[in-house]
Protein backbone atom coordinates (compact mmCIF):
# COMPACT_ATOMS: atom_id res chain seq x y z
CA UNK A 1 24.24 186.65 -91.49
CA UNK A 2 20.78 188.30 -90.33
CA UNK A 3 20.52 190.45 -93.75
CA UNK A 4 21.76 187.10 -96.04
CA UNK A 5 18.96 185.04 -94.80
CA UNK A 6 16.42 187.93 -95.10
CA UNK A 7 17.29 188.40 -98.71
CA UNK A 8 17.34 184.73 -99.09
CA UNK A 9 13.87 184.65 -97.55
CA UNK A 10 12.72 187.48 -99.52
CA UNK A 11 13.92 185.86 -103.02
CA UNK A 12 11.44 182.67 -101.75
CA UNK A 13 8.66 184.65 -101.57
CA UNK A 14 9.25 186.69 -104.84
CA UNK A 15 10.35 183.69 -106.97
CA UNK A 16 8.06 180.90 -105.84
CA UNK A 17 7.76 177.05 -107.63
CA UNK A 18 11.09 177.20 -109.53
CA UNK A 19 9.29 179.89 -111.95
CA UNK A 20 11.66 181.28 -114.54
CA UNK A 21 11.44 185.26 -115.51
CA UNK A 22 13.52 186.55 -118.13
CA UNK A 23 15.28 189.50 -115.69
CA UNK A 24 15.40 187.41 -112.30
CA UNK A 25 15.66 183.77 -113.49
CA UNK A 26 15.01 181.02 -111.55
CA UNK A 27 15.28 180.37 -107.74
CA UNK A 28 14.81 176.85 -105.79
CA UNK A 29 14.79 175.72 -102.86
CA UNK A 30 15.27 172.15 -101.52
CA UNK A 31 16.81 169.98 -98.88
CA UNK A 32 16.04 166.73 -96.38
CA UNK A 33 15.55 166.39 -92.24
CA UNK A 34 16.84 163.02 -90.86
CA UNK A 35 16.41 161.64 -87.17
CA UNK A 36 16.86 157.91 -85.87
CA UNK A 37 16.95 155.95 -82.94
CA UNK A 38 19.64 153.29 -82.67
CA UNK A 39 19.93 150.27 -80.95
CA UNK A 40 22.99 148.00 -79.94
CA UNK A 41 21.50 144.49 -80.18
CA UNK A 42 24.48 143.22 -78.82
CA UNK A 43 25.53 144.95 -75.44
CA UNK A 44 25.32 147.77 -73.74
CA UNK A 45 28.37 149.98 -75.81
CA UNK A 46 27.09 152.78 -77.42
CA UNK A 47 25.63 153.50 -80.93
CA UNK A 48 25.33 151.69 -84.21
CA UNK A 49 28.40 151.89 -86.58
CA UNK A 50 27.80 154.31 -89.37
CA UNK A 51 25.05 155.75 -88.46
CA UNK A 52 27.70 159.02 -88.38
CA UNK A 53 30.85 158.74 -90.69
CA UNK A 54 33.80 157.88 -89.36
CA UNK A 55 32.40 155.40 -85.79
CA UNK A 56 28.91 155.04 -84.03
CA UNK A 57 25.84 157.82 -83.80
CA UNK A 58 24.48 158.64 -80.71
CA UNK A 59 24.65 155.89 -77.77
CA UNK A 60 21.58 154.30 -77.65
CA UNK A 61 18.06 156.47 -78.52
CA UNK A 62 16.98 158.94 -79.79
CA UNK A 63 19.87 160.80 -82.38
CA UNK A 64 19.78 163.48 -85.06
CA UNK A 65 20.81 163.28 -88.46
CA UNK A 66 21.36 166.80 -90.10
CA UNK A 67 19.07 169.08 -91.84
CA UNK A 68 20.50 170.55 -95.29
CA UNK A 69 18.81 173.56 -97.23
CA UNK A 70 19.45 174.29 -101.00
CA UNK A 71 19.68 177.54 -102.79
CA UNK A 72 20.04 177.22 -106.08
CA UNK A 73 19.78 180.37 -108.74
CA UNK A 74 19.94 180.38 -112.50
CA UNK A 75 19.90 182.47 -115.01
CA UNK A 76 20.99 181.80 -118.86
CA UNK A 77 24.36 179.82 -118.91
CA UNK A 78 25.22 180.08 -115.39
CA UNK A 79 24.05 179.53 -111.76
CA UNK A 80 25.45 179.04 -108.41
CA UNK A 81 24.09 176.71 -105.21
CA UNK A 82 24.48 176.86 -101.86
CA UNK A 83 23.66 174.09 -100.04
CA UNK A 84 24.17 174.71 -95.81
CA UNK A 85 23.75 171.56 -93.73
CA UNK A 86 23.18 171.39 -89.72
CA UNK A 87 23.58 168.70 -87.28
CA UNK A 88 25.78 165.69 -86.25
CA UNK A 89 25.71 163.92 -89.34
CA UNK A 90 26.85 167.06 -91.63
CA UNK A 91 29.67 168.43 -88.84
CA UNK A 92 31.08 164.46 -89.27
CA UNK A 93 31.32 164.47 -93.20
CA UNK A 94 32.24 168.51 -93.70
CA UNK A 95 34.30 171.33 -92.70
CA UNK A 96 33.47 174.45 -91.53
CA UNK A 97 31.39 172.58 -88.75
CA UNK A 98 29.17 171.35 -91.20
CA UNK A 99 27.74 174.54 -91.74
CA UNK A 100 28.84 174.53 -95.97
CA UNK A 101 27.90 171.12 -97.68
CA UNK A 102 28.18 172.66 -101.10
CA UNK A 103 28.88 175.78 -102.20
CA UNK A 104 29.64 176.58 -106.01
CA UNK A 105 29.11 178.59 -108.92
CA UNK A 106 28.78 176.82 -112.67
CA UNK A 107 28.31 177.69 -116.35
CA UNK A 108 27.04 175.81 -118.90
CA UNK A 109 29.33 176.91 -122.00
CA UNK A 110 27.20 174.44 -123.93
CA UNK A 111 24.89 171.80 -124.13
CA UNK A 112 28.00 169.48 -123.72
CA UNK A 113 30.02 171.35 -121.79
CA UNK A 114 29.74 172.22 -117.87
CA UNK A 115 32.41 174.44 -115.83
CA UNK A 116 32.09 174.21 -111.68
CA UNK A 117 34.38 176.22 -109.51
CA UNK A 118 33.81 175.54 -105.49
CA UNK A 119 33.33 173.33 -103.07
CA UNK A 120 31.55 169.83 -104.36
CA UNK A 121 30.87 167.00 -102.83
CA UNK A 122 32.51 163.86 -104.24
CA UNK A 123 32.18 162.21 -107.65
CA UNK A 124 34.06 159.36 -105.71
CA UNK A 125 32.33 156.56 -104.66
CA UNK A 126 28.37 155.04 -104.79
CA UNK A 127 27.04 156.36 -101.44
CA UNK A 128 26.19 160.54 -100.87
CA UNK A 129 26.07 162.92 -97.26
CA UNK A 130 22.81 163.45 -97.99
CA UNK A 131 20.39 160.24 -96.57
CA UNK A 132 17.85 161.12 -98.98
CA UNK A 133 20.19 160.16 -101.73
CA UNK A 134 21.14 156.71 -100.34
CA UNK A 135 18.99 153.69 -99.91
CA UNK A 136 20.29 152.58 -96.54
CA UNK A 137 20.87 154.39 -93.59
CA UNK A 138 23.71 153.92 -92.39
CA UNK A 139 26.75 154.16 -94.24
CA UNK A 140 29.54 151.69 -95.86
CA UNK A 141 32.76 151.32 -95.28
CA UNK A 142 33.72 152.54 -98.35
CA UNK A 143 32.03 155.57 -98.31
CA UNK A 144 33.63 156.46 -94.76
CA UNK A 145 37.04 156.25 -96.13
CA UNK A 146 36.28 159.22 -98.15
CA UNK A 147 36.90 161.38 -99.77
CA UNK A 148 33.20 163.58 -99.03
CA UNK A 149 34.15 166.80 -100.53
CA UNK A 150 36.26 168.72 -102.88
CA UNK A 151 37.00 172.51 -103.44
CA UNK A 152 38.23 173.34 -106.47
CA UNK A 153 37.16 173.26 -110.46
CA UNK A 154 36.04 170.82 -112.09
CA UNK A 155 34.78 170.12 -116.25
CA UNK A 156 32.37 168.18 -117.28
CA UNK A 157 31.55 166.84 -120.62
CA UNK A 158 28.81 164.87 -122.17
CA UNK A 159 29.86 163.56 -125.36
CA UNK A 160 26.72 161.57 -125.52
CA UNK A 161 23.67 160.31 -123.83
CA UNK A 162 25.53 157.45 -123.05
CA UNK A 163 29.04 158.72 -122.56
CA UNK A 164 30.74 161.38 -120.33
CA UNK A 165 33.58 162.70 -119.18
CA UNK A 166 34.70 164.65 -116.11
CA UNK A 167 38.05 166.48 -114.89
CA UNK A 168 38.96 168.01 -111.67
CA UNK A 169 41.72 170.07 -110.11
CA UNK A 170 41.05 170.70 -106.14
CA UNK A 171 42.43 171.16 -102.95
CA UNK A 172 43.52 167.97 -101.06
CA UNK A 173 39.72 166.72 -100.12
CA UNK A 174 41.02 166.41 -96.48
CA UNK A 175 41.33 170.40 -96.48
CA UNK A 176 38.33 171.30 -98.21
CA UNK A 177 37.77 174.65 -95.81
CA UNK A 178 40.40 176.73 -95.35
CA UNK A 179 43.93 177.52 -96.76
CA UNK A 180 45.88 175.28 -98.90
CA UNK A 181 49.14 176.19 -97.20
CA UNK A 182 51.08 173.20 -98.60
CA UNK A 183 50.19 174.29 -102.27
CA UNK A 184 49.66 170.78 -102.99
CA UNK A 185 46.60 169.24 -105.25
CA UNK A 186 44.60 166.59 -105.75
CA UNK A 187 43.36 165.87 -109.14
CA UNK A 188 40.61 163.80 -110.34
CA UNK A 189 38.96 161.95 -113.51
CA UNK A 190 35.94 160.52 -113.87
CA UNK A 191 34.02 158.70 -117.15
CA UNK A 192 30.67 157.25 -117.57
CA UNK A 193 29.03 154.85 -119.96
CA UNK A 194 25.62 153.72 -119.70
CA UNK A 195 25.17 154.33 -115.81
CA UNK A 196 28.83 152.20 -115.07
CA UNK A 197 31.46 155.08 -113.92
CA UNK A 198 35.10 154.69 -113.68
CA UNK A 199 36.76 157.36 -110.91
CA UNK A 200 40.23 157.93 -110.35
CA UNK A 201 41.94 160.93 -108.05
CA UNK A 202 45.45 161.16 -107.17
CA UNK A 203 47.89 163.40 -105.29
CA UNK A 204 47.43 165.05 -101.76
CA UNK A 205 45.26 164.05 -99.25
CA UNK A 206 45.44 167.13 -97.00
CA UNK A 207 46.15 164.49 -93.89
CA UNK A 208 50.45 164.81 -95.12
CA UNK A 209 50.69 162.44 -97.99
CA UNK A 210 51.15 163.77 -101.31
CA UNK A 211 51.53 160.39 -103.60
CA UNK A 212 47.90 159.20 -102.38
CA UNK A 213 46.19 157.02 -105.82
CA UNK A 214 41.98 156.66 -105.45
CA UNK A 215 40.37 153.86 -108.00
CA UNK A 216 36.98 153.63 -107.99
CA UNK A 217 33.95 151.64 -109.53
CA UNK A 218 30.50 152.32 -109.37
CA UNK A 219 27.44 150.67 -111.54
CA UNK A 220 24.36 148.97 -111.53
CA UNK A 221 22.30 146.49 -113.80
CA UNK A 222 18.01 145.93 -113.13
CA UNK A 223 17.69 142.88 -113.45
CA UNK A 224 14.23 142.80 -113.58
CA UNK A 225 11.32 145.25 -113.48
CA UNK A 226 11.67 145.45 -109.99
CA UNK A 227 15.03 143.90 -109.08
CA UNK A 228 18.35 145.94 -109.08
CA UNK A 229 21.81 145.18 -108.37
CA UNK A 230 24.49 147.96 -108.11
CA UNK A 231 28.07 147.90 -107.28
CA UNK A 232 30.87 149.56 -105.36
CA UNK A 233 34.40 148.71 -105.91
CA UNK A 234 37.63 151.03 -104.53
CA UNK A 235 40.95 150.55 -103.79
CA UNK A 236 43.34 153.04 -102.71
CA UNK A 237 47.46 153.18 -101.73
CA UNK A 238 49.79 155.47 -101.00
CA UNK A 239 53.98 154.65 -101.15
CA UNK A 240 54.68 157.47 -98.83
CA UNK A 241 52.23 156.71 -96.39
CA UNK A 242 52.94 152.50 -97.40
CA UNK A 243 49.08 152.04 -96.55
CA UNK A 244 45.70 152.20 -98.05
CA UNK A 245 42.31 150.43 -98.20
CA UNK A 246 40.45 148.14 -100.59
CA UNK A 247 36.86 146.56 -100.72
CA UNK A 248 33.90 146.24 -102.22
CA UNK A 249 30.21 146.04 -101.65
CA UNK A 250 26.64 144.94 -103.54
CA UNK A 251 23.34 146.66 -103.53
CA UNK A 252 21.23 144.51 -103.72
CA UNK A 253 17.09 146.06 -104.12
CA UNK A 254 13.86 144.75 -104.81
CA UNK A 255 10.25 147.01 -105.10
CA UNK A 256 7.16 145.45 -103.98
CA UNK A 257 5.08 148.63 -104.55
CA UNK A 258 5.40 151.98 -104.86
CA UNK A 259 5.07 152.45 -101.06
CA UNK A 260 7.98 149.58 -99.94
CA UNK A 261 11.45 147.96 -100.96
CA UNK A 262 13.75 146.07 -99.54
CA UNK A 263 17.56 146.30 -99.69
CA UNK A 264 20.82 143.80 -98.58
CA UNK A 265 24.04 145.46 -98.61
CA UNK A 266 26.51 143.04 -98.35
CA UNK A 267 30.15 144.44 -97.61
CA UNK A 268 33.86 143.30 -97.64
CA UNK A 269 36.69 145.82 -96.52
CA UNK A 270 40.27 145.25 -96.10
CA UNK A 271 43.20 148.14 -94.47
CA UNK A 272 46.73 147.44 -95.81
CA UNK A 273 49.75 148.35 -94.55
CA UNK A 274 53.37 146.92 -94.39
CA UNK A 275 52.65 145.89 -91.03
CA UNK A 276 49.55 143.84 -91.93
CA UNK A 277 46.28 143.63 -93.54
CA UNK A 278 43.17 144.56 -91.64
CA UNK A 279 39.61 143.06 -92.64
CA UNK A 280 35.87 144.27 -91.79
CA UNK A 281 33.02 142.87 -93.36
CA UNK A 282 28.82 144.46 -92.77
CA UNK A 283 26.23 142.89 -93.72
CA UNK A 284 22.73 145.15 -94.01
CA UNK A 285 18.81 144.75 -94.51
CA UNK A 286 17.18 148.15 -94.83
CA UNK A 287 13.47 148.18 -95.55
CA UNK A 288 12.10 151.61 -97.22
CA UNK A 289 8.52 152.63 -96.20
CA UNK A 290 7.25 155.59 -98.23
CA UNK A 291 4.30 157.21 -96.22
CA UNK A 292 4.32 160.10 -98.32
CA UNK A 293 6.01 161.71 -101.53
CA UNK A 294 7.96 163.57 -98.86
CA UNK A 295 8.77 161.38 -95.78
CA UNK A 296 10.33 158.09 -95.43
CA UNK A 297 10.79 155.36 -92.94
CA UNK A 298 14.36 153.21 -93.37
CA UNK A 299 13.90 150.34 -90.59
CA UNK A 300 17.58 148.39 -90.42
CA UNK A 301 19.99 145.91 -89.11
CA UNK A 302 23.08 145.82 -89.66
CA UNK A 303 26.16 143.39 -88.49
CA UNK A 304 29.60 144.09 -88.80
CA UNK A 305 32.36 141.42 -87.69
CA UNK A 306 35.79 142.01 -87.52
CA UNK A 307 38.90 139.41 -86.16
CA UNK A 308 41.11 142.05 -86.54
CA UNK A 309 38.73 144.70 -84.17
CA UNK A 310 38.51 147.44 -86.46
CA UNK A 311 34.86 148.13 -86.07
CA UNK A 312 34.90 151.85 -85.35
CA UNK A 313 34.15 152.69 -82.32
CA UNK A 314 34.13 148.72 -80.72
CA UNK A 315 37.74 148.03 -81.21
CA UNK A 316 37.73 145.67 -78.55
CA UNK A 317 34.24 143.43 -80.20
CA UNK A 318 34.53 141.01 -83.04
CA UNK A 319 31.12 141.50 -84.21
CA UNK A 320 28.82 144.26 -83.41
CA UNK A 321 25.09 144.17 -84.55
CA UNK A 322 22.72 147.31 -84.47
CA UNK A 323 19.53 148.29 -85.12
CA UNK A 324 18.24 151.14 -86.30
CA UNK A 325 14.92 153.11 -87.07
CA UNK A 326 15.32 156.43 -89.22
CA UNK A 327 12.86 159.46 -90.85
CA UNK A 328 13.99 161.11 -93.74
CA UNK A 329 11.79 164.11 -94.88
CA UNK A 330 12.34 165.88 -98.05
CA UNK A 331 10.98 168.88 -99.70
């Protein structure tokens, strides 16, 4: 590990500012820091829900986030990335203890024409792992019924500007690190037109179902100069398993300046089973403060309320409501 992150270290100082030479190509490097401190407005139970996938961050204080690093190298038609994530936040949406967030290899066979093989994370879905790529802090619903990852290959095609294509054969996502000993796939579709994308993934889930269907809708429209709206529709089932999930959620976002805008995520989430439907709905202001190109201040507040009490990690509360004050640096 030692000698990797020497050479690593020593490609950094030998290829510096993305500079492309025709014998070594060109080397990056990226990645984000995150920390919060949460707040349950409500009582004294711990955290704020989905602050961490899956339930609540760190009871209430002072919590960290993850910090991810990106290696990327290309050269000609093909490159590979490795992007290694640390902390709570990247052990709660990865395997391998968080340690691998990304880690492929890809060729460009042509301008149109794109060939991954590794581990990815999701085309599934609006929301990302990293907080740098989302808008709010804490994360929906929808995005914490998954699935975060895939390993496995995947092509995509741009027939246009406008229009593309994408096809994937993978492990079941809920496997993403280690051995596939069931043999059994999951395989996945995605097209886009004009910033609206259709996804679709079917077949194992890695958690024993094999029949499990994944529909997905993701878009946006500005509105205005400064006014967005973007979507997130999903709904998932599985015969075997005679359950699955189905919601959706607005983003709603308006820029005052270049230094601060402010964003309502309203949400709507529903569990079905033959025993009964479950229902969840968040509702979530997130201001973004810009103090530099780099680092970011996301104050938010966020209430979720449940009669069924499936808010994870207050299954015994009706309504939970957080706040939460988060850094995101990037470089």
């Amino acid at each position: 590990m030692k000698k990797i992150i020497f050479t690593l270290l020593l490609a950094t100082s030998l290829i510096t500012n993305g500079q492309e030479s025709e014998d070594k190509g060109t080397f990056t490097l990226s990645g984000t820091v995150d920390v919060y401190h949460t707040s349950n407005l409500k009582n004294n139970s711990p955290g704020s829900v989905g602050v961490l996938y899956g339930g609540s961050g760190t009871p209430n204080g002072f919590g960290l986030g993850m910090v991810n690093t990106i290696f990327s190298y290309k050269k000609g038609k093909a490159g590979v990335v490795a992007d290694l994530a640390y902390g709570p936040r990247a052990v709660a949406a990865n395997a391998y203890e968080g340690a691998i967030n990304q880690l492929y290899a890809y060729y460009k066979a042509s301008d149109k024409v794109t060939l991954t093989l590794g581990q990815f994370n999701t085309f599934y879905g609006y929301e990302v792992i990293s907080p740098a790529g989302n808008f709010n802090y804490s994360v929906s619903y929808l995005f914490n019924a998954g699935p975060f990852s895939h390993t496995g290959v995947k092509l995509d095609y741009a027939s246009s500007e406008d229009l593309s294509f994408m096809l994937a054969v993978t492990n079941p996502h809920g496997i993403t690190a280690g051995a596939n000993t069931g043999n059994d796939y999951q395989l996945g579709f995605q097209t886009g037109y004009k910033g609206q994308y259709f996804n679709l993934a079917y077949g194992a889930d890695g958690f024993g179902f094999t029949d499990v269907l994944y529909l997905d809708y993701t878009g946006g429209f500005d509105l205005s100069e400064t006014f967005f709206l973007d979507i997130n529709a999903a709904y998932a089932n599985s015969s075997d398993a005679d359950s699955g999930y189905q919601g959706f959620a607005l983003y709603l976002q308006n820029t005052f300046s270049n230094k601060f805008s402010l964003g309502f995520r309203p949400e709507f989430f529903t569990t079905t089973s033959g025993a009964g439907d479950a229902n969840v709905s968040a509702f979530t202001l997130t201001g973004n403060l810009s103090l530099t190109e780099s680092l970011k201040i996301i104050p938010e507040i966020r209430l979720d309320s449940s009669s069924d009490l499936i808010i994870p990690g207050f299954t015994t509360d009706k309504s939970m409501t957080g706040a939460t004050l988060a850094a995101v640096y990037s470089f």
